[in-house]
C-alpha atoms as a PDB file:
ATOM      1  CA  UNK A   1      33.738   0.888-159.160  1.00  0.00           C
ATOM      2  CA  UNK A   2      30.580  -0.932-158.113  1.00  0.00           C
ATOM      3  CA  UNK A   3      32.068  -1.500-154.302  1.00  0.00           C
ATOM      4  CA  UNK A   4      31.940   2.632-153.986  1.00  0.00           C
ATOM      5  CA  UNK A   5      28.630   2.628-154.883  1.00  0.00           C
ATOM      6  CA  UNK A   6      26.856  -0.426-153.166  1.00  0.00           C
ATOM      7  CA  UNK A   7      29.110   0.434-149.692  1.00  0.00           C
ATOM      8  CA  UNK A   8      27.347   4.231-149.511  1.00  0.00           C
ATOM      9  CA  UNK A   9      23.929   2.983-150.253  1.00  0.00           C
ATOM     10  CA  UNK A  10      24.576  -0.195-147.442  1.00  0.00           C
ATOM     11  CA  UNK A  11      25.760   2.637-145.163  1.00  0.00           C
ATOM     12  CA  UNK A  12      23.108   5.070-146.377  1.00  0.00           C
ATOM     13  CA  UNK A  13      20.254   2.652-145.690  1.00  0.00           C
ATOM     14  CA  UNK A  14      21.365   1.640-142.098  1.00  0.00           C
ATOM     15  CA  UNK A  15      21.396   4.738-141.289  1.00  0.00           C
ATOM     16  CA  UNK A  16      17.563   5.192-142.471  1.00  0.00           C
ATOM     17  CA  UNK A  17      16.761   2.052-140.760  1.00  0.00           C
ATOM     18  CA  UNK A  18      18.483   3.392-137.682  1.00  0.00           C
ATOM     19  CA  UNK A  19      16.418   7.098-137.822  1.00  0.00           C
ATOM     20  CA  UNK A  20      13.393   4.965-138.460  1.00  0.00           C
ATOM     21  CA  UNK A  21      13.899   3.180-134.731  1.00  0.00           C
ATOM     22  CA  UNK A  22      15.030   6.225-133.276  1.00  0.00           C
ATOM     23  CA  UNK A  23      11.973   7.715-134.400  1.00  0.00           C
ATOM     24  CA  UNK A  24       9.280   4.854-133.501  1.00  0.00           C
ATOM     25  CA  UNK A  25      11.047   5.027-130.210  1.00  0.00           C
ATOM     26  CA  UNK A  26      10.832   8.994-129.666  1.00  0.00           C
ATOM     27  CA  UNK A  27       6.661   8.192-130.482  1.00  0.00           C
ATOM     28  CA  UNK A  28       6.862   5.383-127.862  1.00  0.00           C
ATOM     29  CA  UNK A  29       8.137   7.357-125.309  1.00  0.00           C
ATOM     30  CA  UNK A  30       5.351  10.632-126.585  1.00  0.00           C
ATOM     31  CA  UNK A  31       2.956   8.016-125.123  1.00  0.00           C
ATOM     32  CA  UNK A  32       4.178   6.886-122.259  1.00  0.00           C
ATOM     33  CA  UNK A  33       4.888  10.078-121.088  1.00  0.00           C
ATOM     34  CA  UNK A  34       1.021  10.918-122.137  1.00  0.00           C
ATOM     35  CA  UNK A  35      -0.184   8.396-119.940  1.00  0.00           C
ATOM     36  CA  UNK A  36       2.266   8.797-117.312  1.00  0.00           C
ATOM     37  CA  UNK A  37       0.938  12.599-117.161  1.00  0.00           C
ATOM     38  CA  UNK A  38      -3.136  11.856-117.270  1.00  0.00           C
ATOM     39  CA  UNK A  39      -2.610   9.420-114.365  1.00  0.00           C
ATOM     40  CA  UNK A  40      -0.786  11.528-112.136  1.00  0.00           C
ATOM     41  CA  UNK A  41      -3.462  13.950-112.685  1.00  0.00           C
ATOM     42  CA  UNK A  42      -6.038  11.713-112.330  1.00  0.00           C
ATOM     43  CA  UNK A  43      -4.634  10.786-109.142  1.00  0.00           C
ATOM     44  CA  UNK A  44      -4.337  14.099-107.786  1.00  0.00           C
ATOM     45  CA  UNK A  45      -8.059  14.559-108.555  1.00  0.00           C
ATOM     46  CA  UNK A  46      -8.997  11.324-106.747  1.00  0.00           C
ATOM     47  CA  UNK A  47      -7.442  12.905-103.495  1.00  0.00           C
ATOM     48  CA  UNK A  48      -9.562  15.921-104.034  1.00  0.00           C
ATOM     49  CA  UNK A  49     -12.344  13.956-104.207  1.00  0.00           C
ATOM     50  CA  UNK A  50     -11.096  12.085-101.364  1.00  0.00           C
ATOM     51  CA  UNK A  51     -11.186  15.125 -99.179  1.00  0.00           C
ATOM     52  CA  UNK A  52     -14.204  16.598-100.166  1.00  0.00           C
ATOM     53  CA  UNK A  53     -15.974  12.968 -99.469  1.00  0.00           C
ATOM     54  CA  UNK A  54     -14.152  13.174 -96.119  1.00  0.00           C
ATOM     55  CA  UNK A  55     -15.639  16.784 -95.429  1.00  0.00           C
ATOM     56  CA  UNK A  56     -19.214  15.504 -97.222  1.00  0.00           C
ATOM     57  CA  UNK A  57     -19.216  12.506 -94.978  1.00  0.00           C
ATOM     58  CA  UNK A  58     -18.905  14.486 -91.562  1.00  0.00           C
ATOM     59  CA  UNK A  59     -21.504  17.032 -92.158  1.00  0.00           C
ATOM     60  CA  UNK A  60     -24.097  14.058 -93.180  1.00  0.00           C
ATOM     61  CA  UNK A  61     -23.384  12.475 -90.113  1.00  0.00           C
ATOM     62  CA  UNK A  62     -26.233  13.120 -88.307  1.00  0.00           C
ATOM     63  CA  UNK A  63     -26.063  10.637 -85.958  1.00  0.00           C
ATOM     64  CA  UNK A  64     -23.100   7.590 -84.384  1.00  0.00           C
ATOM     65  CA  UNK A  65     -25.030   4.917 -86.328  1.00  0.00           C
ATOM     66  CA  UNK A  66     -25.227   6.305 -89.711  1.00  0.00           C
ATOM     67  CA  UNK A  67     -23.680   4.286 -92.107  1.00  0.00           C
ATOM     68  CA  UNK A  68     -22.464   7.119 -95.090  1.00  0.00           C
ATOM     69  CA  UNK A  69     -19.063   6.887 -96.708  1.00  0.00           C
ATOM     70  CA  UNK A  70     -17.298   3.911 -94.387  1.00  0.00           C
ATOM     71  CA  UNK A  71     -14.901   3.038 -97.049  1.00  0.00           C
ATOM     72  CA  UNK A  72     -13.148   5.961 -97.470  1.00  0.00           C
ATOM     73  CA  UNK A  73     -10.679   5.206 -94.621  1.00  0.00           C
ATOM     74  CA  UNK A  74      -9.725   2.114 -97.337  1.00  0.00           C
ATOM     75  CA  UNK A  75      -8.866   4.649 -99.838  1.00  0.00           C
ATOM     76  CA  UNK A  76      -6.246   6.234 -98.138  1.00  0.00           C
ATOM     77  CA  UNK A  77      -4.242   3.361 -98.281  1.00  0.00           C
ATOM     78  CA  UNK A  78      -1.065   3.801-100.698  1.00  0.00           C
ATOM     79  CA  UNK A  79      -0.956   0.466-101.639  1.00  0.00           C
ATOM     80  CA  UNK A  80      -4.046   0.591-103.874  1.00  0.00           C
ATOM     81  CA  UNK A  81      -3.753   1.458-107.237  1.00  0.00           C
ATOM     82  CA  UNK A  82      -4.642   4.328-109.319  1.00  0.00           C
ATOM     83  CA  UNK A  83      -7.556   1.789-110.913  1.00  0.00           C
ATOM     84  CA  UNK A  84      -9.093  -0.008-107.509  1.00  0.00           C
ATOM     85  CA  UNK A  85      -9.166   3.728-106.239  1.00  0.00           C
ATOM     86  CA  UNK A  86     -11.095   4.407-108.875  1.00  0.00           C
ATOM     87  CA  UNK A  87     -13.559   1.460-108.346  1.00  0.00           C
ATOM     88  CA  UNK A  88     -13.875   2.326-104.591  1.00  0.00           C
ATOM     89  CA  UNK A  89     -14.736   6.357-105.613  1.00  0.00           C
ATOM     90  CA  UNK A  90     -17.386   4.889-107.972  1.00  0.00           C
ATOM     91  CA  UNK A  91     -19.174   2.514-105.648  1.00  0.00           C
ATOM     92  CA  UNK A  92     -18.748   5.892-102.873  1.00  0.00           C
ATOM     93  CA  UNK A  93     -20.659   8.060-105.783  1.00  0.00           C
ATOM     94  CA  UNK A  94     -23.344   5.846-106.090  1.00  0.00           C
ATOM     95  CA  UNK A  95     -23.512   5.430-102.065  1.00  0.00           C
ATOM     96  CA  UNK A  96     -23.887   9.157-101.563  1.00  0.00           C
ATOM     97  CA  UNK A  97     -26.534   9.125-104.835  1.00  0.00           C
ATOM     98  CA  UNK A  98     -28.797   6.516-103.006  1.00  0.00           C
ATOM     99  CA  UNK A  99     -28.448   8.078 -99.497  1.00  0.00           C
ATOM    100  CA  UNK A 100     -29.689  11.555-100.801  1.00  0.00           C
ATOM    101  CA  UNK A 101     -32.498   9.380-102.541  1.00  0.00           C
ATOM    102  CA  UNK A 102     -33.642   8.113 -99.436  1.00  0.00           C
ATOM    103  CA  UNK A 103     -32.955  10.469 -96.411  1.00  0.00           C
ATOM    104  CA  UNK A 104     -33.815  14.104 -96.639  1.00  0.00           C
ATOM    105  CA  UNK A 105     -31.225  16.303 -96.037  1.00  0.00           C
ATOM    106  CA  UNK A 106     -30.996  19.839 -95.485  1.00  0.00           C
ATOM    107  CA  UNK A 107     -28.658  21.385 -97.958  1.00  0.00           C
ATOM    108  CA  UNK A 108     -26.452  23.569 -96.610  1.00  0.00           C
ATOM    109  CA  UNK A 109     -24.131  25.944 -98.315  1.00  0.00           C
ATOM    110  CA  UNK A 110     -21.485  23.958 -97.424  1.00  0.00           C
ATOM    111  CA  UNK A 111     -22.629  20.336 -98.560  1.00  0.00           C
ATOM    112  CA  UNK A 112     -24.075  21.809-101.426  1.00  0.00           C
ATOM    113  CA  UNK A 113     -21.035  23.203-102.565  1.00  0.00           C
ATOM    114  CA  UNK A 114     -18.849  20.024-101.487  1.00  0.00           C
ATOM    115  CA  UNK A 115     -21.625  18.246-103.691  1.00  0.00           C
ATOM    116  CA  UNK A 116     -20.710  20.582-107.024  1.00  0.00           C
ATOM    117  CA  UNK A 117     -16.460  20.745-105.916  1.00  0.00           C
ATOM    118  CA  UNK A 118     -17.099  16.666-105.761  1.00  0.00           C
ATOM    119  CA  UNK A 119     -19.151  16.619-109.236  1.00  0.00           C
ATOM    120  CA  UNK A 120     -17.025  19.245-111.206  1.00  0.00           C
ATOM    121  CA  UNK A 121     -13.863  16.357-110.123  1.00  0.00           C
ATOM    122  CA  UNK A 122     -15.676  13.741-111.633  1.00  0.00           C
ATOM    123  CA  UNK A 123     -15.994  15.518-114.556  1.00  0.00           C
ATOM    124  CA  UNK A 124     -12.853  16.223-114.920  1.00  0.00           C
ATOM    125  CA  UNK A 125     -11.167  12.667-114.357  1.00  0.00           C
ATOM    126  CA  UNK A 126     -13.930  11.405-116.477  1.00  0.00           C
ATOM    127  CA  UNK A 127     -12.425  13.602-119.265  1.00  0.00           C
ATOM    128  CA  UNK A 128      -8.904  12.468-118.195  1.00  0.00           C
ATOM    129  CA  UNK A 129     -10.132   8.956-118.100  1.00  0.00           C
ATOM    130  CA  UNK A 130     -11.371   9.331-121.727  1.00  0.00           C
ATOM    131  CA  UNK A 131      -7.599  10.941-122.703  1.00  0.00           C
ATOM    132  CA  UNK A 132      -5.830   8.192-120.786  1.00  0.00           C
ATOM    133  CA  UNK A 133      -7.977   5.946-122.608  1.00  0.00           C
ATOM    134  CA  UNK A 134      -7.500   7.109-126.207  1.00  0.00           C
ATOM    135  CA  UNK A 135      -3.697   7.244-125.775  1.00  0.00           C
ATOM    136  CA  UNK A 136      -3.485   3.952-124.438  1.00  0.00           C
ATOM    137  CA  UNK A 137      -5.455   2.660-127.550  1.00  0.00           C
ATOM    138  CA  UNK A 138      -3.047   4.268-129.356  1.00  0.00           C
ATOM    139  CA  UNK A 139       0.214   3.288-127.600  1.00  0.00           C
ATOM    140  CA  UNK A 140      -1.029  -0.475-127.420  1.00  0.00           C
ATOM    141  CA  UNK A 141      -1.476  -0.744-131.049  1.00  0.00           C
ATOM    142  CA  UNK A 142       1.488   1.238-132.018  1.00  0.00           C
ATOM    143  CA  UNK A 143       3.841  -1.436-129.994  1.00  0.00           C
ATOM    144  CA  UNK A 144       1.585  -4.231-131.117  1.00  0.00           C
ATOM    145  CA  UNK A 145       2.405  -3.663-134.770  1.00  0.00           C
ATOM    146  CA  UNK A 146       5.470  -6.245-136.064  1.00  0.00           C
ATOM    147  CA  UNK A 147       8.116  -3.097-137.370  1.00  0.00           C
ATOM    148  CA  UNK A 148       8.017  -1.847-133.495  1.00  0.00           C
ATOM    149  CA  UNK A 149       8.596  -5.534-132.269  1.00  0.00           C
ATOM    150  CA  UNK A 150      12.682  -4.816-131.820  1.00  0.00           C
ATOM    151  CA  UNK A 151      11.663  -1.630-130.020  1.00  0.00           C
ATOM    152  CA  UNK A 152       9.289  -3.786-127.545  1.00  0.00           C
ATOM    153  CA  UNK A 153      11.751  -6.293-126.781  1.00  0.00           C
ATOM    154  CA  UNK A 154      14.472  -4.093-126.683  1.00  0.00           C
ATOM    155  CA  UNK A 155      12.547  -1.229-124.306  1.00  0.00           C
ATOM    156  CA  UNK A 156      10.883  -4.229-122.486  1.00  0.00           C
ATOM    157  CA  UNK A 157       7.495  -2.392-123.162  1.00  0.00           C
ATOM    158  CA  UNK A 158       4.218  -3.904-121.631  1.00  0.00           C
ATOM    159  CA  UNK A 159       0.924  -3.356-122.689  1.00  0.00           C
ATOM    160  CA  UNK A 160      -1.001  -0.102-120.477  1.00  0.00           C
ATOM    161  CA  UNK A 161      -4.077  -1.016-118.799  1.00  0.00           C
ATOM    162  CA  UNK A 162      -7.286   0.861-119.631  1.00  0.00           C
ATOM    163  CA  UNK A 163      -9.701   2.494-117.588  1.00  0.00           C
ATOM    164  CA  UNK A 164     -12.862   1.175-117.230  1.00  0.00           C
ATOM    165  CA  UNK A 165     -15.654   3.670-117.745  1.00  0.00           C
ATOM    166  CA  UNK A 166     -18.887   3.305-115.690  1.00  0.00           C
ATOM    167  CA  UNK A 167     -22.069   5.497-116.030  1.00  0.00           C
ATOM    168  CA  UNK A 168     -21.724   8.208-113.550  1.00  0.00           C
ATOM    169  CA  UNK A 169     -24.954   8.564-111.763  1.00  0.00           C
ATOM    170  CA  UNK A 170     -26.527  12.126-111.249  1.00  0.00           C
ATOM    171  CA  UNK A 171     -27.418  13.820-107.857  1.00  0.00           C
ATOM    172  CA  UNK A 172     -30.986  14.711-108.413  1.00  0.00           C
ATOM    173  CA  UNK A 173     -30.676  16.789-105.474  1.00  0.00           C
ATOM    174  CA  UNK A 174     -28.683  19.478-107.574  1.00  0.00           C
ATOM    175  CA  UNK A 175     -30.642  19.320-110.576  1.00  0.00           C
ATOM    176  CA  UNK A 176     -34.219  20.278-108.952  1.00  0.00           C
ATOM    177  CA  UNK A 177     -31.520  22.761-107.640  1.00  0.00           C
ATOM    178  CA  UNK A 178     -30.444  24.144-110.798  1.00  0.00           C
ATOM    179  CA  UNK A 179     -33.125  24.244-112.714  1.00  0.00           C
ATOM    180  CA  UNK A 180     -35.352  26.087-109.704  1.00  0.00           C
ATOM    181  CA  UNK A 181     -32.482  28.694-110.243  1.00  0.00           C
ATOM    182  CA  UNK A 182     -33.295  28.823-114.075  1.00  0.00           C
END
């Protein structure tokens, strides 16, 4: 008698321990696929804001010597990832911030709407950056913990790489802009 009833409960907790990998695996992959889907986005936005630099950078050209955006040739480069992209976009940002600081520019409609296309981007991957970042938080500790350890080696999962967030600066240009509008 006591073999039927230990055998179903063996057989009955197995298969809990089984659904309970399944399902710490199913949340794993929720994650990943989180993370895989901010970056691409991210990355898409980073080539907008490639272009519009591009565009940006030839209409402040005023001159051959001018000096204005030389490293975005360096971003076009597919062998950089989604993170040094990101460090080369912020030192550009600050570039363009300091080069409206000190030369006066006529604002076009053009530049000044490259200007808002370029600061309405970095808004937006700033937001993605902040998503990315909470999920990877999340998906680092939740394959840290010592019940998803089987899953980790198993899965061969590493740990994801934050972003790094950096103070944006501001173009003052567009604010004495805006609020002369208001």
């Amino acid at each position: 008698m006591l073999p039927y009833i230990i055998v179903p409960i063996i057989i009955l907790l197995l298969f809990l321990i089984i659904l309970g990998f399944y399902n710490q695996s199913l949340n794993i992959s929720i994650y990943k696929i989180k993370l895989k889907e901010a970056k691409k986005a991210i990355k898409e936005l980073q080539k907008s804001e490639i272009n519009i630099l591009t565009k940006l950078s030839k209409k402040l050209k005023t001159n051959k010597d001018e000096k204005i955006l030389e490293n975005i040739p360096k971003i076009n480069n597919d062998q950089l990832t989604i993170y040094e992209v990101d460090y080369i976009l912020y030192d550009l940002n600050k570039e363009i911030k300091e080069f409206f600081e000190y030369n006066k520019v006529e604002l076009d409609e053009e530049i000044t709407e490259c200007i808002k296309n370029y600061k309405k981007d970095r808004a937006e991957i700033k937001a993605l950056k902040d998503y990315y970042n909470s999920n990877c938080t999340l998906y680092n500790e939740y394959i840290r913990s010592f019940k998803r350890l089987l899953i980790k080696i198993v899965k061969k999962l590493k740990k994801a790489t934050p972003f790094i967030i950096k103070k944006e600066v501001e173009f003052e240009i567009l604010k004495k802009e805006d609020n002369s509008n208001n």
